[in-house]
Protein backbone atom coordinates (compact mmCIF):
# COMPACT_ATOMS: atom_id res chain seq x y z
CA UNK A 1 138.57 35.07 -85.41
CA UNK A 2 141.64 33.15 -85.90
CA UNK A 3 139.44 29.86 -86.65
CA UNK A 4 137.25 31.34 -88.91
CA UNK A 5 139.96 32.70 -91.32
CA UNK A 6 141.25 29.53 -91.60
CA UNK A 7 138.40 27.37 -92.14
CA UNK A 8 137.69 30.28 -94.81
CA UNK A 9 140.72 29.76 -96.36
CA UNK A 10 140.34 26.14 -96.71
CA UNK A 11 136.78 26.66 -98.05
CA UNK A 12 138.36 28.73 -101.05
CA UNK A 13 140.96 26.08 -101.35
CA UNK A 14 138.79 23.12 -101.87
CA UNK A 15 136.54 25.08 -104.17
CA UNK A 16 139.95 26.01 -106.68
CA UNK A 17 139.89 22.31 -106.79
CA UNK A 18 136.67 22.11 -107.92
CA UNK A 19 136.92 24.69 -110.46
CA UNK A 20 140.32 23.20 -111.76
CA UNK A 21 137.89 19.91 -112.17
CA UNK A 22 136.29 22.12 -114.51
CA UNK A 23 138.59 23.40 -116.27
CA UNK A 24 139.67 20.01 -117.42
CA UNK A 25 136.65 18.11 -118.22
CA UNK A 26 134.35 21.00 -118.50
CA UNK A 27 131.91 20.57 -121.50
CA UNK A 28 132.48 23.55 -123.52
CA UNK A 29 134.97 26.40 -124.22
CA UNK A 30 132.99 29.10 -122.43
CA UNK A 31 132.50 26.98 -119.09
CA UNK A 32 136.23 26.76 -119.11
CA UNK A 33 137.12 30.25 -119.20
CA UNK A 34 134.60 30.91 -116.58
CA UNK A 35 135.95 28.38 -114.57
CA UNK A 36 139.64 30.31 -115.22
CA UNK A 37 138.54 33.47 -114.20
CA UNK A 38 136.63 31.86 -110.83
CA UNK A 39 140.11 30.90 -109.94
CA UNK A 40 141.39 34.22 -110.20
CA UNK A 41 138.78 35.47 -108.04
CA UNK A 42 139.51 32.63 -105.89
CA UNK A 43 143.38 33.21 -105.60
CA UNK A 44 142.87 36.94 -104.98
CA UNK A 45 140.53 35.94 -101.88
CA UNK A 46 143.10 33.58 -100.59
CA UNK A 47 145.71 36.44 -100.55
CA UNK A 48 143.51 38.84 -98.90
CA UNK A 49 143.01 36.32 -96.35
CA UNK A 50 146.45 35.55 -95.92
CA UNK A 51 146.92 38.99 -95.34
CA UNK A 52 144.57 38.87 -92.71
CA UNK A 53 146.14 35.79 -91.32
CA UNK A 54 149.75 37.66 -91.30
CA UNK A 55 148.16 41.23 -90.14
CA UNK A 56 150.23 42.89 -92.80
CA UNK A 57 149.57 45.52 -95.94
CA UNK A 58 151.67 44.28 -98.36
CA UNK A 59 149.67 41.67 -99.66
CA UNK A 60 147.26 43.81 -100.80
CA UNK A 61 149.50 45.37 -103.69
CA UNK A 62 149.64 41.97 -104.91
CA UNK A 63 145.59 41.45 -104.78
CA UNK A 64 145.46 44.45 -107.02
CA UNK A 65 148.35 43.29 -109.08
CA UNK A 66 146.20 39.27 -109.40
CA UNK A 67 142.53 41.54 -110.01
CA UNK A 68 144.18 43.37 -113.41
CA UNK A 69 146.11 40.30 -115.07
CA UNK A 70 142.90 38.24 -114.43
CA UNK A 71 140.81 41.00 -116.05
CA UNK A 72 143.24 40.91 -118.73
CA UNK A 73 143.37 37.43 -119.14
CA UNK A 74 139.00 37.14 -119.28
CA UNK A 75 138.91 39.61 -121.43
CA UNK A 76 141.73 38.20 -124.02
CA UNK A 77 140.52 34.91 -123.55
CA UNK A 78 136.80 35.79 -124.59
CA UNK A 79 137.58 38.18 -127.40
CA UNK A 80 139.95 34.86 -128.95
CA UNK A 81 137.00 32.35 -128.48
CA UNK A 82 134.96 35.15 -130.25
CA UNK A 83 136.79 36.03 -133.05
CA UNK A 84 139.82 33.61 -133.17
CA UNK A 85 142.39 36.79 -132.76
CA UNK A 86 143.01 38.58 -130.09
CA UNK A 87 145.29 41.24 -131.71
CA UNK A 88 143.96 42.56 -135.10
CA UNK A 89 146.22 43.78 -137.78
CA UNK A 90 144.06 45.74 -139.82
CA UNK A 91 145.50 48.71 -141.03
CA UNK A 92 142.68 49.38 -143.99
CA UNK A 93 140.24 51.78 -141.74
């Protein structure tokens, strides 16, 4: 079982690399940001399996703590590449 966590492990490593490959020569805006929030996912699957690996709990307040802040970031990200703010100051409702 020990074997297959860490060839998993690796697997999730390798593909961060890939998706940072995007990130830097991807061809638009959009492809970026869903390369960024792939490596969220990506990171928050590495922790739960190195909380596997280490047969403990803790990590898993910290998976929950990665899943929100990379929700927040998507959703920031994509509502500035949409409309160009991402807080509005419009107080004339």
């Amino acid at each position: 079982m020990m074997t297959f966590i860490w060839i998993s492990l690796i697997i999730v490593i390798v593909s961060m690399f890939g998706m940072l490959y995007r990130i830097f020569r991807g061809p638009s805006t959009p492809d970026r940001l869903i390369a960024l929030d792939a490596i969220g996912v990506m990171f928050i699957s590495a922790t739960a399996l190195l909380s596997l690996l280490y047969d403990t709990g803790f990590f898993l307040d910290v998976i929950l703590l990665l899943a929100v802040l990379s929700f927040i970031g998507t959703v920031s990200f994509s509502k500035f590449i949409e409309k160009g703010k991402i807080i509005e100051h419009d107080r004339n409702r």
